[in-house]
C-alpha atoms as a PDB file:
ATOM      1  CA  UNK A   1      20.689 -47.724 -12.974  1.00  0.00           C
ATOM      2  CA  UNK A   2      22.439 -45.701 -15.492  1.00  0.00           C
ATOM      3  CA  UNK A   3      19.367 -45.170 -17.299  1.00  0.00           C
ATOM      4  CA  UNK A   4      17.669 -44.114 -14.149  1.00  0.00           C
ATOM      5  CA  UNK A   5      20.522 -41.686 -13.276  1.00  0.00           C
ATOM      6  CA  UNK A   6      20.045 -40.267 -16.776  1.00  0.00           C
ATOM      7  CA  UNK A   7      16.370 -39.907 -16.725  1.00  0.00           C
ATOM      8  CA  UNK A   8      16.260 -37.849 -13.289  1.00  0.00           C
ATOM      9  CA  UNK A   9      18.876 -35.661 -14.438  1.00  0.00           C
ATOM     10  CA  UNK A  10      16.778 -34.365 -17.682  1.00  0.00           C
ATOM     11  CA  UNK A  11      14.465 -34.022 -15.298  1.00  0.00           C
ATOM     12  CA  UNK A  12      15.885 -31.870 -13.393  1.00  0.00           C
ATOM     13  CA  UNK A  13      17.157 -29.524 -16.101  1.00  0.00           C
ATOM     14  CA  UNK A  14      13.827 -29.816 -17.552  1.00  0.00           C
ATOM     15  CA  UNK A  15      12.697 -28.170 -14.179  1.00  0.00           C
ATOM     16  CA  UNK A  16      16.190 -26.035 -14.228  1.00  0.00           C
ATOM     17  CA  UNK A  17      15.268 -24.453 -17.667  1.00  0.00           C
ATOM     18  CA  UNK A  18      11.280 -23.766 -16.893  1.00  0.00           C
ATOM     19  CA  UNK A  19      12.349 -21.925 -14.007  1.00  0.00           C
ATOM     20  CA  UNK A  20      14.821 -20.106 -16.324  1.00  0.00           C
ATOM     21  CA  UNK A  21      12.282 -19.477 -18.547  1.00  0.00           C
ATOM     22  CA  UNK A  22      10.547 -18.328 -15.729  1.00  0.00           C
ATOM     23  CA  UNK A  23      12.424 -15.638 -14.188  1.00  0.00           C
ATOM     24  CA  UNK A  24      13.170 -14.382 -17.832  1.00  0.00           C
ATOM     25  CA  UNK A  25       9.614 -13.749 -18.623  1.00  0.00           C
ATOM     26  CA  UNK A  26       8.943 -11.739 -15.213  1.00  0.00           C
ATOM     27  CA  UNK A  27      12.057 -10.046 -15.430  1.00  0.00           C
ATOM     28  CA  UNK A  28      10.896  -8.686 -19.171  1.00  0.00           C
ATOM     29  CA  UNK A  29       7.275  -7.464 -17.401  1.00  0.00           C
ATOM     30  CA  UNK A  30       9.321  -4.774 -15.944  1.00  0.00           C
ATOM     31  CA  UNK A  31       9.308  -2.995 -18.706  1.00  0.00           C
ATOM     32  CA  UNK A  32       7.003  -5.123 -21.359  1.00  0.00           C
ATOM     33  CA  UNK A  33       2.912  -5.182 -21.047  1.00  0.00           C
ATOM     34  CA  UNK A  34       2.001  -8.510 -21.878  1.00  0.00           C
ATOM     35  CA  UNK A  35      -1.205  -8.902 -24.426  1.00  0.00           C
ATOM     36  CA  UNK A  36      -2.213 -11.587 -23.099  1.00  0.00           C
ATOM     37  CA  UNK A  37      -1.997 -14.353 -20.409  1.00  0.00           C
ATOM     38  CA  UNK A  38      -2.209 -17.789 -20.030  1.00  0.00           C
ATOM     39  CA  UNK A  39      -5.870 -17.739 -18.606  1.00  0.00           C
ATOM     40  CA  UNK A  40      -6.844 -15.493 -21.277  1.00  0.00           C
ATOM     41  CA  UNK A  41      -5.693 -17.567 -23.831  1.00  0.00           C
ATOM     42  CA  UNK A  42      -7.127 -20.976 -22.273  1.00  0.00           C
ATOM     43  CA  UNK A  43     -10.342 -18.779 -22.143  1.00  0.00           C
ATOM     44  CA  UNK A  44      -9.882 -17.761 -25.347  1.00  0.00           C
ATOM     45  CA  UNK A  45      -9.792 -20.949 -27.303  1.00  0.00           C
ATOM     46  CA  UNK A  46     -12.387 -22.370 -24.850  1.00  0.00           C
ATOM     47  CA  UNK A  47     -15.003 -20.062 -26.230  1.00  0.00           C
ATOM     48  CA  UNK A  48     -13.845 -20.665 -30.143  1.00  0.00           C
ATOM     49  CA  UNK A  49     -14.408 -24.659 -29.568  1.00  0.00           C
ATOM     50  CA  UNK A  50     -17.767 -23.891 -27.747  1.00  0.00           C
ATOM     51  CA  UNK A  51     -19.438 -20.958 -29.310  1.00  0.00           C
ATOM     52  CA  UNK A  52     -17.448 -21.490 -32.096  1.00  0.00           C
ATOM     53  CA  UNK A  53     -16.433 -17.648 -32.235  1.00  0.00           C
ATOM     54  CA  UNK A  54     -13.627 -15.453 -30.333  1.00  0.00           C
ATOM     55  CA  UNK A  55     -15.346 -12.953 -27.997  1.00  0.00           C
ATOM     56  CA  UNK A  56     -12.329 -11.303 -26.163  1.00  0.00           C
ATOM     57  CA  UNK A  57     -12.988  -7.752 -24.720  1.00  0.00           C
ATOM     58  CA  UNK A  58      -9.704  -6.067 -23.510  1.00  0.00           C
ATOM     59  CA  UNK A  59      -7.979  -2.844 -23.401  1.00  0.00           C
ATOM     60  CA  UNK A  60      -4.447  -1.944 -21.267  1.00  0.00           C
ATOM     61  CA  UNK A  61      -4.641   1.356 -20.014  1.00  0.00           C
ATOM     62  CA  UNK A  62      -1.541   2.391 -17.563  1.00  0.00           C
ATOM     63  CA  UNK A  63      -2.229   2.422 -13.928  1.00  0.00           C
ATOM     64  CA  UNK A  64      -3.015   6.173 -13.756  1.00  0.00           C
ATOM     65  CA  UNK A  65      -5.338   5.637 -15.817  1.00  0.00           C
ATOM     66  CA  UNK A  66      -7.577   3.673 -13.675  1.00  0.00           C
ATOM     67  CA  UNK A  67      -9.322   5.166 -11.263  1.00  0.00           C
ATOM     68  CA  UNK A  68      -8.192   4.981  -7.793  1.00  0.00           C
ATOM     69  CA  UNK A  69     -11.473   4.103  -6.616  1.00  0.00           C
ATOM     70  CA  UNK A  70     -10.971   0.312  -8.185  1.00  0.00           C
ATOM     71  CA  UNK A  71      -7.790   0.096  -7.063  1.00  0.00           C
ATOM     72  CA  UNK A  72      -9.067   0.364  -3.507  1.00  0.00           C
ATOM     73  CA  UNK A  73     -12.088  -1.689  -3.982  1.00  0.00           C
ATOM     74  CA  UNK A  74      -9.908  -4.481  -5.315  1.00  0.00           C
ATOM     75  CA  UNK A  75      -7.511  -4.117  -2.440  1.00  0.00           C
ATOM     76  CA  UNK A  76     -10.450  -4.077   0.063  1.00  0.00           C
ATOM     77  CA  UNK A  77     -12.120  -7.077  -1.360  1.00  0.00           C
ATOM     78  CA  UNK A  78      -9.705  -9.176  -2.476  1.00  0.00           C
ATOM     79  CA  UNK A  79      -6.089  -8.121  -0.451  1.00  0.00           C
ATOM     80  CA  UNK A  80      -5.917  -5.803   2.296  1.00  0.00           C
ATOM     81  CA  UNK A  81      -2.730  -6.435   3.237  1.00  0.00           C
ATOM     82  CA  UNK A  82      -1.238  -6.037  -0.368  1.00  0.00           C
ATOM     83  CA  UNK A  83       1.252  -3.482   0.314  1.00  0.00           C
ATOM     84  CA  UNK A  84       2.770  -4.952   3.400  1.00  0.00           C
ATOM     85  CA  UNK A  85       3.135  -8.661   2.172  1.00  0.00           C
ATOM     86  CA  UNK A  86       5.539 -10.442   0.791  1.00  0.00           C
ATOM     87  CA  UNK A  87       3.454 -11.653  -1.901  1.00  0.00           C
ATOM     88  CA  UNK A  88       2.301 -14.804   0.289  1.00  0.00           C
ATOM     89  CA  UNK A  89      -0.191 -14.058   3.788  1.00  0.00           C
ATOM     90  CA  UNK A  90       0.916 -17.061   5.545  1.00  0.00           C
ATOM     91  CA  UNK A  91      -1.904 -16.108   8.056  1.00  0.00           C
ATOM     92  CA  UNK A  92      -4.618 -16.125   5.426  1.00  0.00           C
ATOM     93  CA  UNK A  93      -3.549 -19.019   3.961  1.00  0.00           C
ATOM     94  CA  UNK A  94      -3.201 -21.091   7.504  1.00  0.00           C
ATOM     95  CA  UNK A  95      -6.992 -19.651   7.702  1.00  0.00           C
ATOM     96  CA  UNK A  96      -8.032 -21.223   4.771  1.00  0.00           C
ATOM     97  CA  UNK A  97      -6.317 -24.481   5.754  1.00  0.00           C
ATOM     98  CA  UNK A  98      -8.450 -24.620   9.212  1.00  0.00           C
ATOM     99  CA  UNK A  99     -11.531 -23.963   7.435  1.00  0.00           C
ATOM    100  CA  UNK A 100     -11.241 -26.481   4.690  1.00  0.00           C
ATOM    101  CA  UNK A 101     -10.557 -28.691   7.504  1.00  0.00           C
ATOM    102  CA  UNK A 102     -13.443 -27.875   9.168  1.00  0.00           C
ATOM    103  CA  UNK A 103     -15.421 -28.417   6.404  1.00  0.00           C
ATOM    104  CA  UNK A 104     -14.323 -31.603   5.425  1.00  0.00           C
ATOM    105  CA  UNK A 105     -15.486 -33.016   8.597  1.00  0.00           C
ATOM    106  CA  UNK A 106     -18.830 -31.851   8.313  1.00  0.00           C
ATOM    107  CA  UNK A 107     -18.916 -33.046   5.073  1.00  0.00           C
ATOM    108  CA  UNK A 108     -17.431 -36.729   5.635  1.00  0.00           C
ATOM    109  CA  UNK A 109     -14.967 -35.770   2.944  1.00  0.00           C
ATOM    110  CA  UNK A 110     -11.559 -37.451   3.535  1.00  0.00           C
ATOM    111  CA  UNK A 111      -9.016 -35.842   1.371  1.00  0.00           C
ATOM    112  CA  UNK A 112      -6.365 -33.889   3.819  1.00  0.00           C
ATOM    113  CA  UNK A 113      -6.221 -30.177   4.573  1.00  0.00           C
ATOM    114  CA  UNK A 114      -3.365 -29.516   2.090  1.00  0.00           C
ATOM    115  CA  UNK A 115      -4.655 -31.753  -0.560  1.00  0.00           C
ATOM    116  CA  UNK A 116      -7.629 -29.566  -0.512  1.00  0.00           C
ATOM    117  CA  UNK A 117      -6.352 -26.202  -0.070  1.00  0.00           C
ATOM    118  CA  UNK A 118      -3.801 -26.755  -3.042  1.00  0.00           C
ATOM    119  CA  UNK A 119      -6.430 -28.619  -5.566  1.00  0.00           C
ATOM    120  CA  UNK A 120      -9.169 -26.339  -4.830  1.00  0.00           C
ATOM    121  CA  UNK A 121     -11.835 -29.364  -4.828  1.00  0.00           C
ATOM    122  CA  UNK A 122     -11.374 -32.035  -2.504  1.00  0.00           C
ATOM    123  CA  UNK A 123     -12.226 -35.737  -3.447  1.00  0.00           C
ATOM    124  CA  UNK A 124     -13.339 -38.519  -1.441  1.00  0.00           C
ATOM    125  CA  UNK A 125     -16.983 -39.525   0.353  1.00  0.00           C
ATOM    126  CA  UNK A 126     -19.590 -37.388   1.371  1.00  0.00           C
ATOM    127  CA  UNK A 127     -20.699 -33.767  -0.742  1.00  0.00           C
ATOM    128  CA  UNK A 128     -18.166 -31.810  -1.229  1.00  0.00           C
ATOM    129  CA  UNK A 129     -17.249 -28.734   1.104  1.00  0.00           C
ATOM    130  CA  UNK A 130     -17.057 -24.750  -0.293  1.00  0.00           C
ATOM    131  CA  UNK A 131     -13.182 -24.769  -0.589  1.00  0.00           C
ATOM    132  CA  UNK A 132     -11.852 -21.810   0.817  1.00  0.00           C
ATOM    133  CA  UNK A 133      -8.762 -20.118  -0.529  1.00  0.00           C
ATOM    134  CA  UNK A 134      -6.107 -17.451   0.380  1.00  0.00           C
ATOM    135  CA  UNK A 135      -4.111 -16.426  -2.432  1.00  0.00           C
ATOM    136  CA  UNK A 136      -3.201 -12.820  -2.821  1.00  0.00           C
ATOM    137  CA  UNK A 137      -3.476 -10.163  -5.631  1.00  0.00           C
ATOM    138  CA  UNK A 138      -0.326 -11.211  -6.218  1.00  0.00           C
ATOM    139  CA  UNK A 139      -0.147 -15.092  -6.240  1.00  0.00           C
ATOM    140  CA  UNK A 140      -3.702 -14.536  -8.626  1.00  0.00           C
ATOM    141  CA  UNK A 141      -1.511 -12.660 -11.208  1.00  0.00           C
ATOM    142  CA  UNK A 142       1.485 -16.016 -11.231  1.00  0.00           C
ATOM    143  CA  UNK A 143      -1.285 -17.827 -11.723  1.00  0.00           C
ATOM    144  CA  UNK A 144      -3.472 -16.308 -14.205  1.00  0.00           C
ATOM    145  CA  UNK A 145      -0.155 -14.863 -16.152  1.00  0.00           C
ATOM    146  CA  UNK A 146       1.738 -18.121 -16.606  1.00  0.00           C
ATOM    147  CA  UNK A 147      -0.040 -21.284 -15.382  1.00  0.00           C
ATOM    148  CA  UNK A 148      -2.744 -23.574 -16.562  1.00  0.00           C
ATOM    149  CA  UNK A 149      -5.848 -23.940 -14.471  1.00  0.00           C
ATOM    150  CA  UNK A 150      -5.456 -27.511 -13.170  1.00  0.00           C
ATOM    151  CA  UNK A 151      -5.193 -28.152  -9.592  1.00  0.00           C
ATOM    152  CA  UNK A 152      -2.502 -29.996  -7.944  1.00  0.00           C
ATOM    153  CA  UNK A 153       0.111 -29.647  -5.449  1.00  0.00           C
ATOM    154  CA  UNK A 154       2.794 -29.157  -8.147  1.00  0.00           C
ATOM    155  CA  UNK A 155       1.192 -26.031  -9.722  1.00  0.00           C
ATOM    156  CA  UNK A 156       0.238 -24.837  -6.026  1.00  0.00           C
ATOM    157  CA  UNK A 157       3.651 -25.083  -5.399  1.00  0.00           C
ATOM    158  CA  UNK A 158       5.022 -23.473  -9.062  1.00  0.00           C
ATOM    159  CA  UNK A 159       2.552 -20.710  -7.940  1.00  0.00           C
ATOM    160  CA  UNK A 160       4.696 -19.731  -4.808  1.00  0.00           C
ATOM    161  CA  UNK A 161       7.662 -19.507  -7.000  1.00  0.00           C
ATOM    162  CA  UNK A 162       5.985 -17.498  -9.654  1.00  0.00           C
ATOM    163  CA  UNK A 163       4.612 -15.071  -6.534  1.00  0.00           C
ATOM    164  CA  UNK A 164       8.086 -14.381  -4.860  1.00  0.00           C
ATOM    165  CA  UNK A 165       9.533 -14.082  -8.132  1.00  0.00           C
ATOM    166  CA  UNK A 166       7.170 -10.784  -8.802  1.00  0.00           C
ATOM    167  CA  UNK A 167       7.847  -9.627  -5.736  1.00  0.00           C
ATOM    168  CA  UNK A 168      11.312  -9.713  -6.609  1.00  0.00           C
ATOM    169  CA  UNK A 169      11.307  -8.235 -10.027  1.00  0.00           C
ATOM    170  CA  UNK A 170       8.620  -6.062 -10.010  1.00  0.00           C
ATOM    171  CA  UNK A 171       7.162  -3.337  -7.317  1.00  0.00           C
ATOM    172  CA  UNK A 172       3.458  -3.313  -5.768  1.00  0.00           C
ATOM    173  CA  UNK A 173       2.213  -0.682  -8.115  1.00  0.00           C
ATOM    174  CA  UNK A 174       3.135  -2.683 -10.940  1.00  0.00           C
ATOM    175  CA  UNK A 175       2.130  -6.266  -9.916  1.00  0.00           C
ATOM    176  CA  UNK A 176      -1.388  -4.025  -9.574  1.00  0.00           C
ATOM    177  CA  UNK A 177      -1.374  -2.513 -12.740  1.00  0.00           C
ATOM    178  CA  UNK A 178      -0.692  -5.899 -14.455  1.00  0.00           C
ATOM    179  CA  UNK A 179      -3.694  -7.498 -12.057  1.00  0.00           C
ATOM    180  CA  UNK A 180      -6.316  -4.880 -13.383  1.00  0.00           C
ATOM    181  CA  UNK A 181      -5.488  -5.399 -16.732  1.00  0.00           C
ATOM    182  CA  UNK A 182      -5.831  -8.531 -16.571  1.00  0.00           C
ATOM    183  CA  UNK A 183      -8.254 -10.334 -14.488  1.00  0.00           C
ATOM    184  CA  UNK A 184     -11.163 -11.969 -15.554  1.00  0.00           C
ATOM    185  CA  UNK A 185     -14.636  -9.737 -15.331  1.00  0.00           C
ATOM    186  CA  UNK A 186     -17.112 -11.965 -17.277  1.00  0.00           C
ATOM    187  CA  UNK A 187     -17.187 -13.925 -20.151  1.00  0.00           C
ATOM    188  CA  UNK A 188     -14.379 -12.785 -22.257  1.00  0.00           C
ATOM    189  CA  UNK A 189     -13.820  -9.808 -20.296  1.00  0.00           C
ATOM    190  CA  UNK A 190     -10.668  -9.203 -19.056  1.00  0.00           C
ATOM    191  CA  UNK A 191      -8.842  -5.881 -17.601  1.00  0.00           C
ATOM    192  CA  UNK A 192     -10.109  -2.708 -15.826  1.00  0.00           C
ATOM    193  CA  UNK A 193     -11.184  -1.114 -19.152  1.00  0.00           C
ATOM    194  CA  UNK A 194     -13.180  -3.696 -20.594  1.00  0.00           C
ATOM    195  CA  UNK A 195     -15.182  -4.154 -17.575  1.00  0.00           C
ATOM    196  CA  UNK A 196     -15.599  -0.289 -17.195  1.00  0.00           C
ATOM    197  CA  UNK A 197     -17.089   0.028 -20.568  1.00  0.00           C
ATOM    198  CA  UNK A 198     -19.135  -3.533 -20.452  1.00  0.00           C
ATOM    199  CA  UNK A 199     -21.004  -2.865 -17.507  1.00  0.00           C
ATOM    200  CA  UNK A 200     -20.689   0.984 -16.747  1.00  0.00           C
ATOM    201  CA  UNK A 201     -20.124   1.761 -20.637  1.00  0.00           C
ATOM    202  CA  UNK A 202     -17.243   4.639 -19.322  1.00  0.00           C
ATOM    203  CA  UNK A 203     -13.634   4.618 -18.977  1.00  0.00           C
ATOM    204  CA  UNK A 204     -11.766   2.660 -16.214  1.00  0.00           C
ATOM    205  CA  UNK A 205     -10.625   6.448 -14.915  1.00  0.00           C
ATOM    206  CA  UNK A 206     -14.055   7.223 -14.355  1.00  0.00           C
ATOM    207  CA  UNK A 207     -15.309   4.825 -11.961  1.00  0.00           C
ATOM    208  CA  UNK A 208     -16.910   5.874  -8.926  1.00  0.00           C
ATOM    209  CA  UNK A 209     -17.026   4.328  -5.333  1.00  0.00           C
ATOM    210  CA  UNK A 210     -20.521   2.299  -5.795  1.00  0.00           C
ATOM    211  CA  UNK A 211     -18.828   1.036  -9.086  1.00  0.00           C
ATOM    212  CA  UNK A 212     -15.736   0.099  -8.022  1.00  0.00           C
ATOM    213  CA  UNK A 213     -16.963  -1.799  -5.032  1.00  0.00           C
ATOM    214  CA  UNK A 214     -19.369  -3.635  -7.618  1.00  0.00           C
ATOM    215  CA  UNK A 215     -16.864  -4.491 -10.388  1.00  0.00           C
ATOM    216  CA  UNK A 216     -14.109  -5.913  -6.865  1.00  0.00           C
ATOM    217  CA  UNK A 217     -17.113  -7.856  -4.942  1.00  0.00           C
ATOM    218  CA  UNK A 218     -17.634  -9.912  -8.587  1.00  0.00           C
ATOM    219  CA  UNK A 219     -13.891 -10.754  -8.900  1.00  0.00           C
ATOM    220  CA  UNK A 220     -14.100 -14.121  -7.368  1.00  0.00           C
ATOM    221  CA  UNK A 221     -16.921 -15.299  -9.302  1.00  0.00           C
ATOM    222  CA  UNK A 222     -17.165 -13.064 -12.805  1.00  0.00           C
ATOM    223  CA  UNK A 223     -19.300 -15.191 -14.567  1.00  0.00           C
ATOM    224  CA  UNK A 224     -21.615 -15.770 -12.078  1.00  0.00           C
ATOM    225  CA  UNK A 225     -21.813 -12.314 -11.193  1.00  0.00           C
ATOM    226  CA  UNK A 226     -22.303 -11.468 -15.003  1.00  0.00           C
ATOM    227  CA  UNK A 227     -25.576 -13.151 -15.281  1.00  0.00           C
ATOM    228  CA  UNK A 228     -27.202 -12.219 -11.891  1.00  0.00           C
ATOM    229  CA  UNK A 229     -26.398  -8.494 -12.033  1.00  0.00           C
ATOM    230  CA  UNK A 230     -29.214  -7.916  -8.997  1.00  0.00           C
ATOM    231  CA  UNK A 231     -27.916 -10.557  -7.025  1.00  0.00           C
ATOM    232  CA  UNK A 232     -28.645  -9.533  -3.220  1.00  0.00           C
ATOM    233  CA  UNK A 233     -25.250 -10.644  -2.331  1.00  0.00           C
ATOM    234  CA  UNK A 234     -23.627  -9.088  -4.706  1.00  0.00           C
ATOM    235  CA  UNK A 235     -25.402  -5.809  -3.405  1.00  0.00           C
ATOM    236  CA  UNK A 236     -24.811  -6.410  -0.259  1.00  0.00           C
ATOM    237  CA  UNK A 237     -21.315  -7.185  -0.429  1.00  0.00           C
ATOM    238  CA  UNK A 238     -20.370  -3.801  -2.461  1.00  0.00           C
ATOM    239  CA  UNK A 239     -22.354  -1.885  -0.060  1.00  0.00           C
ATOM    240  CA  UNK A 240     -19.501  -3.490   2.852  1.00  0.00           C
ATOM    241  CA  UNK A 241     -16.427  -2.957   0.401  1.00  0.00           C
ATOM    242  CA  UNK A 242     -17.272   0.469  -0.579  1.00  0.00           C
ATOM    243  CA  UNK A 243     -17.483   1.200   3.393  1.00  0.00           C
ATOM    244  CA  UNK A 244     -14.139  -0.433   3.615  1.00  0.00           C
ATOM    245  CA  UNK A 245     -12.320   1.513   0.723  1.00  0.00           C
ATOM    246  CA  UNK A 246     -11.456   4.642   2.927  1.00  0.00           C
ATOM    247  CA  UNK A 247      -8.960   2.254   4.838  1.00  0.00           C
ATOM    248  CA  UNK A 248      -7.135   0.895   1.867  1.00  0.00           C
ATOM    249  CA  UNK A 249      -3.637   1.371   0.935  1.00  0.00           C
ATOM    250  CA  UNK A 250      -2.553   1.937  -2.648  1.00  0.00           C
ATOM    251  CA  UNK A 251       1.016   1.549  -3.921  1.00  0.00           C
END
């Protein structure tokens, strides 16, 4: 018993000091730009052991410095309710959980709403179901700047934490700036800049509207995106954010 008693409580300062660790690290981005994060670095050394060479394109540039065009088109496409939210939209995310529902019974998949919604791909019989998500600009950054990229419930949940914990620390306009400097935009292509100049070859402050909407319509598929450039969809899609942009509120 003692043994037991002793185990769970390094445990629980194991847990204690992560989420130490945590809140120091967030609290720091106030005034520190991180050069890289943990995706990026996953990425990184997943391209060395495959290719068996580092291609990494990325650039910070302060928020001014990207155009305000992107900054809607990203808001548009992937978070229109960014500057109102607490970092979490419960609605969106009870959204997701119906329609991962609903597509697990079409599917004959038997793995449970929340199972699904927090692993991302559900398990059991039957093909699997297009699992539908609802994480915000800001739960993306916890995740990309200081997780791994398995799915389970625990990480789902260390993602919340992560996401209030911004939203504490830091204000909208920054959690953005971070964002565009960081997300993925093709294969080892990360930040506003480097996706400016690899597709558009100009600056990130130079983006028009019909760019902008292109570069935020690829974000939740950047690899795909990369290698089907004329993708109907893809066309499409910008066509419907670009139209949107007008309504979008930056920080």
């Amino acid at each position: 018993m003692k043994a037991l008693t002793r185990w769970l409580l390094l445990c629980l300062l194991a847990f204690a000091s992560l989420q130490l660790f945590f809140v120091a690290r967030i609290a720091a981005l106030v005034v520190v730009n991180p050069a890289s994060t943990s995706f990026e670095r996953s990425e990184a050394l997943r391209l060395v052991r495959e290719t068996g060479h580092l291609r990494w394109q990325q650039q910070w540039v302060p928020y001014a410095q990207i155009s305000d065009q992107l900054k809607r088109a990203v808001i548009a496409s992937e978070d229109d309710g960014f500057v109102d939210h607490d970092g979490v939209e419960w609605d969106a995310v009870q959204k997701a959980w119906k329609k991962n529902a609903q597509a697990e019974a079409r599917a004959g998949v038997r793995t449970s709403p929340a199972v699904a919604l927090a692993l991302g791909t559900p398990t059991g019989r039957g093909r699997q179901p297009k699992i539908v998500g609802g994480s915000t600009i800001t739960q993306q950054l916890a995740k990309n700047l200081l997780l791994s990229g398995e799915r389970t419930l625990l990480r789902k949940g260390q993602e919340l934490v992560l996401t209030l914990l911004l939203e504490t620390f830091l204000d909208k306009r920054r959690i953005l700036e971070l964002y565009l400097n960081h997300v993925e935009w093709g294969e080892g292509v990360f930040g506003a800049e480097a996706a400016a100049q690899h597709y558009f070859h100009k600056p990130a402050a130079r983006l028009n509207a019909a760019e902008a909407a292109r570069l935020a319509v690829m974000l939740p598929r950047p690899k795909y995106f990369e290698k089907l450039p004329g993708s109907p969809y893809l066309l499409s899609r910008s066509a419907t954010i670009e139209a949107r942009m007008g309504a979008a509120i930056l920080p």
